[in-house]
N, C-alpha and C. Protein backbone atom coordinates (compact mmCIF):
# COMPACT_ATOMS: atom_id res chain seq x y z
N UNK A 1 67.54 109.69 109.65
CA UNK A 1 67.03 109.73 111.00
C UNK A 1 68.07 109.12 111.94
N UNK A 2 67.96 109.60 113.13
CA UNK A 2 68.94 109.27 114.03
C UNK A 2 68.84 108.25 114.59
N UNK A 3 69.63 107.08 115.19
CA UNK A 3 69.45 106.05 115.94
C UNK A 3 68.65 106.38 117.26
N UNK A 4 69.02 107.35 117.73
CA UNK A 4 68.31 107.74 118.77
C UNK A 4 66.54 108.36 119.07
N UNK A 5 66.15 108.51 117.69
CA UNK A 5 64.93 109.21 117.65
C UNK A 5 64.39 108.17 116.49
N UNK A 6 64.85 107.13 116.53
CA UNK A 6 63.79 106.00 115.15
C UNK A 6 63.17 104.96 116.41
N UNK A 7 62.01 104.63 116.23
CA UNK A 7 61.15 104.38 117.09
C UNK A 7 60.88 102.84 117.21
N UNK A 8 61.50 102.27 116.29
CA UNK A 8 61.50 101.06 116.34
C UNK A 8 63.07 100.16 116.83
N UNK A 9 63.93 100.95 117.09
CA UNK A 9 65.21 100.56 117.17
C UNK A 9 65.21 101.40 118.66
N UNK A 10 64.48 102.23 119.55
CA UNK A 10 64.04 102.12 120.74
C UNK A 10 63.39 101.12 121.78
N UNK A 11 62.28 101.01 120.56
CA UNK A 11 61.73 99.63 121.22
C UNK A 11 62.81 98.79 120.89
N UNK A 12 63.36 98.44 120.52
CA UNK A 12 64.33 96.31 120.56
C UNK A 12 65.05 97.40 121.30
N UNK A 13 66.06 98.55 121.98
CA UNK A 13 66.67 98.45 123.00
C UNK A 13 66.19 98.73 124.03
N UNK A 14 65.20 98.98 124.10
CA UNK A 14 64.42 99.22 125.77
C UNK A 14 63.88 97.67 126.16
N UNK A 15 63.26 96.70 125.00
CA UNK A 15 62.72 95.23 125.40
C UNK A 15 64.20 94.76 125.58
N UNK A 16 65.53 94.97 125.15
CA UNK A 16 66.80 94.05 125.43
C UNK A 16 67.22 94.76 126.87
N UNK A 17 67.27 95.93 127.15
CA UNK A 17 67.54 96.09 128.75
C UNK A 17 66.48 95.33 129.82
N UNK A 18 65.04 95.33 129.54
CA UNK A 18 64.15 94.83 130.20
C UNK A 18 64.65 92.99 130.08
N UNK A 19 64.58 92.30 128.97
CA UNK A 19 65.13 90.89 128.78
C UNK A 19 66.38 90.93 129.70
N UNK A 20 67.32 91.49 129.78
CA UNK A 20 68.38 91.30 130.28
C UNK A 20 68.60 91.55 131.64
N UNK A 21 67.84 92.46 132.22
CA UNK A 21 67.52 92.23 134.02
C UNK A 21 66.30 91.25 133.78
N UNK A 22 65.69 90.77 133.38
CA UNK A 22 65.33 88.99 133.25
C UNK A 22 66.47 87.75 133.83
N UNK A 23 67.01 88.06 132.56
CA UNK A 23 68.35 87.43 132.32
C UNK A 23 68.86 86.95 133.83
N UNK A 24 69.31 88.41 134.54
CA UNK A 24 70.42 88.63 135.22
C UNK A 24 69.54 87.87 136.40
N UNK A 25 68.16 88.59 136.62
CA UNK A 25 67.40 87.79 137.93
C UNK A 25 67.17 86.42 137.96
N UNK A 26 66.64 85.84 136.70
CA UNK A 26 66.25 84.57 137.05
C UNK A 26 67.43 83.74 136.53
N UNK A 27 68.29 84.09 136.13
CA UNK A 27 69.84 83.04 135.08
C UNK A 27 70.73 82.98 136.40
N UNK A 28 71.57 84.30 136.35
CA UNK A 28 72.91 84.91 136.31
C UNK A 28 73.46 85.04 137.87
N UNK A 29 71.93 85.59 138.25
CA UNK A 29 72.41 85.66 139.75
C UNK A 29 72.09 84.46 140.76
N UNK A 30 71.22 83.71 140.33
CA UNK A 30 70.81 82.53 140.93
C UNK A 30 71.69 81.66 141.28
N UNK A 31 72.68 81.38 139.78
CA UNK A 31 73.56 80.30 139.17
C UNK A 31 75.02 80.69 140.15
N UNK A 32 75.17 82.31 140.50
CA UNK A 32 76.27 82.22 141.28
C UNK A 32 76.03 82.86 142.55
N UNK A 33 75.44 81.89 142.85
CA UNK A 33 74.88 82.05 144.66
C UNK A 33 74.94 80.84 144.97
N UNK A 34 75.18 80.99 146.70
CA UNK A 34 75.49 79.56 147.31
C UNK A 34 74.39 79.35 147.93
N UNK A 35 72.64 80.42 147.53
CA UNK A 35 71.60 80.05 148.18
C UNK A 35 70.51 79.32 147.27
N UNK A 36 69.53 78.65 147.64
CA UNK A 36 68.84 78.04 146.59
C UNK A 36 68.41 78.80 146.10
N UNK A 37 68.39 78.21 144.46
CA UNK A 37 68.48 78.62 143.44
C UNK A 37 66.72 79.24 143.18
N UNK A 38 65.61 78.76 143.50
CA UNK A 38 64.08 79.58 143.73
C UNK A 38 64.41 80.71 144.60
N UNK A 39 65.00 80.89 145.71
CA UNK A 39 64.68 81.71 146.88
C UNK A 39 65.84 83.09 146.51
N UNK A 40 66.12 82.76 145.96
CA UNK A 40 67.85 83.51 144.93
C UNK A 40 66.59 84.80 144.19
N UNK A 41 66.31 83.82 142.75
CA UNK A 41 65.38 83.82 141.51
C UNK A 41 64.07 85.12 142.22
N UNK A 42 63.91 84.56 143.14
CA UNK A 42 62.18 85.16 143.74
C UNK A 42 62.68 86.43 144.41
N UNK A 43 64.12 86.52 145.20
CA UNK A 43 64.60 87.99 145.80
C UNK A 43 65.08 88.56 144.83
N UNK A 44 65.41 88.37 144.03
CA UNK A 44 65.91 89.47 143.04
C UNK A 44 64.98 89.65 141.56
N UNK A 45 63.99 89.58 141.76
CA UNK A 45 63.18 89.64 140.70
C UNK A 45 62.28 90.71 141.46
N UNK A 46 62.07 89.88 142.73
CA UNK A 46 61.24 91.42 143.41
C UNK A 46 61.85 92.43 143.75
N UNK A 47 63.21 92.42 144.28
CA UNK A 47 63.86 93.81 144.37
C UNK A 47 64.51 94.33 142.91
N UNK A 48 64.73 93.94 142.15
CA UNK A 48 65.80 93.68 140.76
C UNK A 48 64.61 94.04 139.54
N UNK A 49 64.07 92.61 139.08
CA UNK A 49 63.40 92.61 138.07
C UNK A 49 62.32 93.92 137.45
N UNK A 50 61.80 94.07 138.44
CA UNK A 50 60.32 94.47 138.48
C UNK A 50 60.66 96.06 138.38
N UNK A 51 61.60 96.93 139.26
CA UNK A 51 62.14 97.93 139.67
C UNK A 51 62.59 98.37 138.35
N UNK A 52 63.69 97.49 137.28
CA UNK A 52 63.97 97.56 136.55
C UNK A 52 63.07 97.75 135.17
N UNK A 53 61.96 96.70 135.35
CA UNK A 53 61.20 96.62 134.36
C UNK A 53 60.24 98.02 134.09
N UNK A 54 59.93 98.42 135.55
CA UNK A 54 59.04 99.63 135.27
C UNK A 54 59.93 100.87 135.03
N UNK A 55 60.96 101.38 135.04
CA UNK A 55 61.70 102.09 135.05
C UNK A 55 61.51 102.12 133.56
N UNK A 56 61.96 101.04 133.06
CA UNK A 56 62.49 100.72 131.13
C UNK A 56 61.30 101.38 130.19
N UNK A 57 60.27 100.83 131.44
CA UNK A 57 59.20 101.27 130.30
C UNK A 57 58.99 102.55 130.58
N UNK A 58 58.91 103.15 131.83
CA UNK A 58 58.62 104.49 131.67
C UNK A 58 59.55 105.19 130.79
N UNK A 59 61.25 105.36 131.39
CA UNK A 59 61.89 106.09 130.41
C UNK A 59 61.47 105.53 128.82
N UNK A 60 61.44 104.44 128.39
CA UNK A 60 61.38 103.88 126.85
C UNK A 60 60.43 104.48 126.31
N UNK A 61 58.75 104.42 127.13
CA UNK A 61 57.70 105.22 126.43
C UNK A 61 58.26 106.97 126.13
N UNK A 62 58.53 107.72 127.70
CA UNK A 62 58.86 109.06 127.23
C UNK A 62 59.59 109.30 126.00
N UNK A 63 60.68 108.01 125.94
CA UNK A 63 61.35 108.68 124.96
C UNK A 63 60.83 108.41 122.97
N UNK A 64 60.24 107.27 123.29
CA UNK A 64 59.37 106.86 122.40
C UNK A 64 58.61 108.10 121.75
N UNK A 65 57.79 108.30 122.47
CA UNK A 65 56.57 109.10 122.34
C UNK A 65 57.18 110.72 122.07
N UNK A 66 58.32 110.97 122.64
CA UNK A 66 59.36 112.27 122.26
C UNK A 66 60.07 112.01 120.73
N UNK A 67 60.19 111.08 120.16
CA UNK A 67 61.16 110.68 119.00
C UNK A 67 59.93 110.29 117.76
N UNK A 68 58.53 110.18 118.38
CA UNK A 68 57.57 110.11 116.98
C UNK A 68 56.96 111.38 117.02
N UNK A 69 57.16 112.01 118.21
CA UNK A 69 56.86 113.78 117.73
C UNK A 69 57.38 114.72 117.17
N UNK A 70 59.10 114.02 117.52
CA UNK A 70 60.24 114.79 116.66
C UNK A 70 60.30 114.49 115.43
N UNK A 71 59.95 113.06 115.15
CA UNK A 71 59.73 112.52 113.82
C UNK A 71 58.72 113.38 112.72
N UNK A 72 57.55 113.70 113.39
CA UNK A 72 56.46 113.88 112.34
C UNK A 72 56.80 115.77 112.04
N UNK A 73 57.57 116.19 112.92
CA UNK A 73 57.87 117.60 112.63
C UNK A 73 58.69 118.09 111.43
């Protein structure tokens, strides 16, 4: 089976892109800004995080749900 169509090695890379605009909002971008570090954290989680997060899951489920149909065929 292909890396691309095994359904469990989708999920850990769709939860590590979602963790990692985590990462980037509340760590990465905070830490190199010259604005405080909450008001940093809180703008880019709402424009950044969230945008990101729903995106991951939509594409992750389609493709999910496309790779256990291709699977059972």
């Amino acid at each position: 089976m292909s890396n691309f169509t095994e359904p469990k090695r989708i999920i850990r890379s769709f939860a590590a892109v979602i963790a990692g605009s985590w990462i980037y909002c509340l760590v990465l971008a905070p830490a190199f800004s010259a604005q405080n570090y909450a008001d940093v954290a809180a703008e880019k989680s709402k424009e950044i995080g969230i945008g990101f997060t729903v995106v991951a899951l939509l594409v992750g489920a389609i493709w999910f749900f496309i790779a256990t149909k291709k699977s059972r065929s």
